[in-house]
C-alpha atoms as a PDB file:
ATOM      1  CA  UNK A   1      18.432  23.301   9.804  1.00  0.00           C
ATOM      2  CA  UNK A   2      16.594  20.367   8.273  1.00  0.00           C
ATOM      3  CA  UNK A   3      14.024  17.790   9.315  1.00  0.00           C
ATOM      4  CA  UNK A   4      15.934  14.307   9.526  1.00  0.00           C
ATOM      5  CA  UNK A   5      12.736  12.163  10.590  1.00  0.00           C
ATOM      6  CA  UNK A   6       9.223  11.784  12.388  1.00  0.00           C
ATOM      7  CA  UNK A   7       8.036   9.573  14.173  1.00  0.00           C
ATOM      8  CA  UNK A   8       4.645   8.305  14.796  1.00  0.00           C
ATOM      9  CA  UNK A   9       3.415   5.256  17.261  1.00  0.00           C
ATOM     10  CA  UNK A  10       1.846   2.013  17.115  1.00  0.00           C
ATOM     11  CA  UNK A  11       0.496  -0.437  19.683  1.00  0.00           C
ATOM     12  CA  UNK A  12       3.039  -3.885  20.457  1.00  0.00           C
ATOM     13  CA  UNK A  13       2.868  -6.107  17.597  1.00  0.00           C
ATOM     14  CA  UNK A  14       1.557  -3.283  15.226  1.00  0.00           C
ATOM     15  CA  UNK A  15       5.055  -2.995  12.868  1.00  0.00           C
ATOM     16  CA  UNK A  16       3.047  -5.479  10.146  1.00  0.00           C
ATOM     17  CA  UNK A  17       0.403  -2.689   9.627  1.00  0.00           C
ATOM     18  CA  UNK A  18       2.763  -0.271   9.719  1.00  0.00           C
ATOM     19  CA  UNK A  19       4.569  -2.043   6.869  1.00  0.00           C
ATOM     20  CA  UNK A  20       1.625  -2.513   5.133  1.00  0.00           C
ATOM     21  CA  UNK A  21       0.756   1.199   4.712  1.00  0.00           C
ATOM     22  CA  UNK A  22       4.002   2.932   4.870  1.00  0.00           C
ATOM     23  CA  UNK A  23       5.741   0.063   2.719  1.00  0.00           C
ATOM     24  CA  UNK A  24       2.881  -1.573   0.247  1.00  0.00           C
ATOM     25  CA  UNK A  25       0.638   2.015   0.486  1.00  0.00           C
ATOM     26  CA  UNK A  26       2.905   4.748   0.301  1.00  0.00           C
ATOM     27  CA  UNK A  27       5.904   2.715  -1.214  1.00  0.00           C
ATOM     28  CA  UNK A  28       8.649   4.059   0.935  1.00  0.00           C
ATOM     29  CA  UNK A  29      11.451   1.612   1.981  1.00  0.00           C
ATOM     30  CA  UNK A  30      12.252  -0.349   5.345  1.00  0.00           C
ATOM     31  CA  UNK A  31      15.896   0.251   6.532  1.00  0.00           C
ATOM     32  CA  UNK A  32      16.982  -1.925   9.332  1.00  0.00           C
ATOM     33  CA  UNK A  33      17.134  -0.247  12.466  1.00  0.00           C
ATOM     34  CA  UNK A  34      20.704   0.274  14.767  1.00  0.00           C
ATOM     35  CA  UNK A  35      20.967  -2.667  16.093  1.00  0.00           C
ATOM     36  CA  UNK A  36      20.805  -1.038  19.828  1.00  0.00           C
ATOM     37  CA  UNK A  37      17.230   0.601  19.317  1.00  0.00           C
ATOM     38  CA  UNK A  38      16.164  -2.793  17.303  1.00  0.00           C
ATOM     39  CA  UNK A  39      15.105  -4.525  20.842  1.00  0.00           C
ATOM     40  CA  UNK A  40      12.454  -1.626  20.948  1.00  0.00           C
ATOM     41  CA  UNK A  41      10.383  -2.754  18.410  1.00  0.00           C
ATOM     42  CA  UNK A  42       9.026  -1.087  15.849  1.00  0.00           C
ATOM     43  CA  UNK A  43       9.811   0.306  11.810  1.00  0.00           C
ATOM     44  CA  UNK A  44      11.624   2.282  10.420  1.00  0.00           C
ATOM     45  CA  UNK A  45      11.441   4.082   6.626  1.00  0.00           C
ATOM     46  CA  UNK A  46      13.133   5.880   4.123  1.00  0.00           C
ATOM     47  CA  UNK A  47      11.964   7.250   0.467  1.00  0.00           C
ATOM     48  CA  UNK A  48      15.094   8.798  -1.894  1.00  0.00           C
ATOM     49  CA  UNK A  49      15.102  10.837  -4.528  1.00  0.00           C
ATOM     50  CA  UNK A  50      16.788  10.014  -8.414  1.00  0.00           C
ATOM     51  CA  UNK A  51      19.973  10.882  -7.108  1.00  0.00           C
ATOM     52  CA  UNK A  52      19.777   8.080  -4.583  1.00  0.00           C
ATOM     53  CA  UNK A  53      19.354  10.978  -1.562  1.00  0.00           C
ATOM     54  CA  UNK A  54      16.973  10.682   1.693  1.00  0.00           C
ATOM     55  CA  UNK A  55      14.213  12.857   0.984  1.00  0.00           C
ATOM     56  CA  UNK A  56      12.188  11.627   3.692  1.00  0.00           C
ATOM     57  CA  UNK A  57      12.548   9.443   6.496  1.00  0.00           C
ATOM     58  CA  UNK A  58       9.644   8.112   9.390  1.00  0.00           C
ATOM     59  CA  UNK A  59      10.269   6.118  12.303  1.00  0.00           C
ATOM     60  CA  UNK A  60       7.407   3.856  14.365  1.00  0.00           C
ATOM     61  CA  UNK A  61       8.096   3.733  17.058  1.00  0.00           C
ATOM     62  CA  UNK A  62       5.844   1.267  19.524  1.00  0.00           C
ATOM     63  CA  UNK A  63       4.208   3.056  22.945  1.00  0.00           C
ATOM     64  CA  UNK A  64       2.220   1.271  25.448  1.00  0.00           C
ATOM     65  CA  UNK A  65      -0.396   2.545  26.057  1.00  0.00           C
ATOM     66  CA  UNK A  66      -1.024   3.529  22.478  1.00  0.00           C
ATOM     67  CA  UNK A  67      -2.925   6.743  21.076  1.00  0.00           C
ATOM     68  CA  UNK A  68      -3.170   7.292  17.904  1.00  0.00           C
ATOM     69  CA  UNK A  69      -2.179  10.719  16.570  1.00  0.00           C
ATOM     70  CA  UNK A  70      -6.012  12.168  14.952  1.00  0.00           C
ATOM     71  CA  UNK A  71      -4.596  16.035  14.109  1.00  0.00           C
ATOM     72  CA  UNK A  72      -0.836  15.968  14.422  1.00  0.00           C
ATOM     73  CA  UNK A  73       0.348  14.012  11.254  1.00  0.00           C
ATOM     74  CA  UNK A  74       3.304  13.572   8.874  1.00  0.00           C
ATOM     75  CA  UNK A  75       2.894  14.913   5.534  1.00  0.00           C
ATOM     76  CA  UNK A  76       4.359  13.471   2.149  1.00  0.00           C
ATOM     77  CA  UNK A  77       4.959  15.204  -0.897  1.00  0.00           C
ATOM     78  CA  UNK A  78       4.964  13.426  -3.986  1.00  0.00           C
ATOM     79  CA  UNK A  79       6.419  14.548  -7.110  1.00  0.00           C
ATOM     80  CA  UNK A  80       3.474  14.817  -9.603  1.00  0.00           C
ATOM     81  CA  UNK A  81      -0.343  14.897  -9.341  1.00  0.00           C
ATOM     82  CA  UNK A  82      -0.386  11.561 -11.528  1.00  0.00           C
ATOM     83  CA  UNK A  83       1.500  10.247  -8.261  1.00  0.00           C
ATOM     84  CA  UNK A  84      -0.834  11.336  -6.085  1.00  0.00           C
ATOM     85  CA  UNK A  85      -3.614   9.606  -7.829  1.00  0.00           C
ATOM     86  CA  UNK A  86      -2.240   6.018  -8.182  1.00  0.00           C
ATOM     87  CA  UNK A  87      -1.440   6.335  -4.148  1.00  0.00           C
ATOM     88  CA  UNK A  88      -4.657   7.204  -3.616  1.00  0.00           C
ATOM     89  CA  UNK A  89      -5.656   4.365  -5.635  1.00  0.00           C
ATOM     90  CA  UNK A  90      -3.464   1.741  -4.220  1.00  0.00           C
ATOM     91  CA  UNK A  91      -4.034   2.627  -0.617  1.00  0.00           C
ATOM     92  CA  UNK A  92      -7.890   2.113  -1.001  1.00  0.00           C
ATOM     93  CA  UNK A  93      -6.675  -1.099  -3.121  1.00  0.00           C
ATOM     94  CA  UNK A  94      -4.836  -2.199   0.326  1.00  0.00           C
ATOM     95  CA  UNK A  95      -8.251  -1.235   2.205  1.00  0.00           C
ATOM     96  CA  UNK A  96      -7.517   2.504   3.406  1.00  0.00           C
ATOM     97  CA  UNK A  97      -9.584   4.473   3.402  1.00  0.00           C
ATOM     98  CA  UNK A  98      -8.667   7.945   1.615  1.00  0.00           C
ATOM     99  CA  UNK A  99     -10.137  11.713   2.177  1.00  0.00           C
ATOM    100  CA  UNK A 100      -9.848  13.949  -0.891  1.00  0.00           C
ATOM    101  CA  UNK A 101     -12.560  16.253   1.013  1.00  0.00           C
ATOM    102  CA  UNK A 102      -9.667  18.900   1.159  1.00  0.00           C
ATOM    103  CA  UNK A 103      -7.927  18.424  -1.545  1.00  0.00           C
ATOM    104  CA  UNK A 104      -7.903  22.034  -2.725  1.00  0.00           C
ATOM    105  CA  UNK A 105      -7.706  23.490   0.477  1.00  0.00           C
ATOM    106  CA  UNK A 106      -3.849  24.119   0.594  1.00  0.00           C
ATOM    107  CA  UNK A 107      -2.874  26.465  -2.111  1.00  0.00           C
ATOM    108  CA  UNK A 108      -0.718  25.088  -4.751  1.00  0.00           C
ATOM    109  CA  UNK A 109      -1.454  21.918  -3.601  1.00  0.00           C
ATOM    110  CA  UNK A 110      -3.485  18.638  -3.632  1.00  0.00           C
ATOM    111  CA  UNK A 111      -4.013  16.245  -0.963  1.00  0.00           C
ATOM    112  CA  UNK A 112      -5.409  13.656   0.642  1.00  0.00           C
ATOM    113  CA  UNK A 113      -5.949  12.244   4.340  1.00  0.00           C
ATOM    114  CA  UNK A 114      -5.744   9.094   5.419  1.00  0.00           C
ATOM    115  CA  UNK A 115      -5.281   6.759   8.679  1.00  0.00           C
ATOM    116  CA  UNK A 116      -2.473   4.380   8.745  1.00  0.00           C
ATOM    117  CA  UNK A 117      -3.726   1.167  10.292  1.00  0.00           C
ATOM    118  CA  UNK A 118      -3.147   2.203  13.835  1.00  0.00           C
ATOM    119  CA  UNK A 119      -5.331   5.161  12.997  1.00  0.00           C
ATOM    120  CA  UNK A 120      -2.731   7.706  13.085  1.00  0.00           C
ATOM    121  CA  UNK A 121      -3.584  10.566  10.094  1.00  0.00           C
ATOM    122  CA  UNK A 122      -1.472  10.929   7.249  1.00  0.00           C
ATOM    123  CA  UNK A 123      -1.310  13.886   4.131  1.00  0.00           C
ATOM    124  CA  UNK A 124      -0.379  13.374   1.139  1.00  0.00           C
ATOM    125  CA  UNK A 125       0.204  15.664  -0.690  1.00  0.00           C
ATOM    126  CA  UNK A 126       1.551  16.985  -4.350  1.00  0.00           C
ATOM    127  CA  UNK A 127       2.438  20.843  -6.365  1.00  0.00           C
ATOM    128  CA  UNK A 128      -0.698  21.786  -8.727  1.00  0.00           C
ATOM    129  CA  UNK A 129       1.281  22.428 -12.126  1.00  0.00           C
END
């Protein structure tokens, strides 16, 4: 068995912000959703790996009324530590705000937490070595 997405929610009218951390922050990729599940609103994304493979793929989907997910969360894993750091970087450049409280707490690992801009938390993560 294997994962083939998550999904987390936004409010109507939040797919921008989604965009905005999920595309500009974390850099994955907007795919165009089925047409028949388009009329729902919301985002979809993708990241692949060298080989042109889906390594990960997320789904916002929009719920009225809206609660944003504070302890469940996706979590990310980036290829290098280096990685880590410039997403860090560029999602406090886009006005995130980023958590490295923990960031040795998961052995092997290091991380961050965030809150995309409907306040739903978000690891990310990378392997120590």
């Amino acid at each position: 068995m294997r994962l083939h997405h998550v999904q987390v929610a936004c409010p109507p009218g939040g797919e921008d912000g989604a965009r905005r951390f999920y595309g500009d922050g974390l850099g994955l990729a907007e795919v165009r959703k089925p047409a028949e599940l388009a009329t729902r609103g919301g985002c979809w994304f993708r990241s692949h790996d060298a080989r042109g493979e889906t390594v990960a793929e997320l789904h916002i989907g929009v719920e009225e009324p809206f609660v944003a997910a504070r302890k469940a969360h996706p979590a990310f894993l980036l290829d290098s530590l280096h990685e880590l750091e410039q997403v860090g970087a560029r999602l406090r450049e886009l006005g995130f705000e980023v958590d490295w409280n923990e960031r040795r707490t998961f052995d092997g690992h290091q991380r961050f937490h965030s809150r995309d801009a409907h306040g739903n938390r978000v690891e990310v993560l990378a392997q120590e070595g």
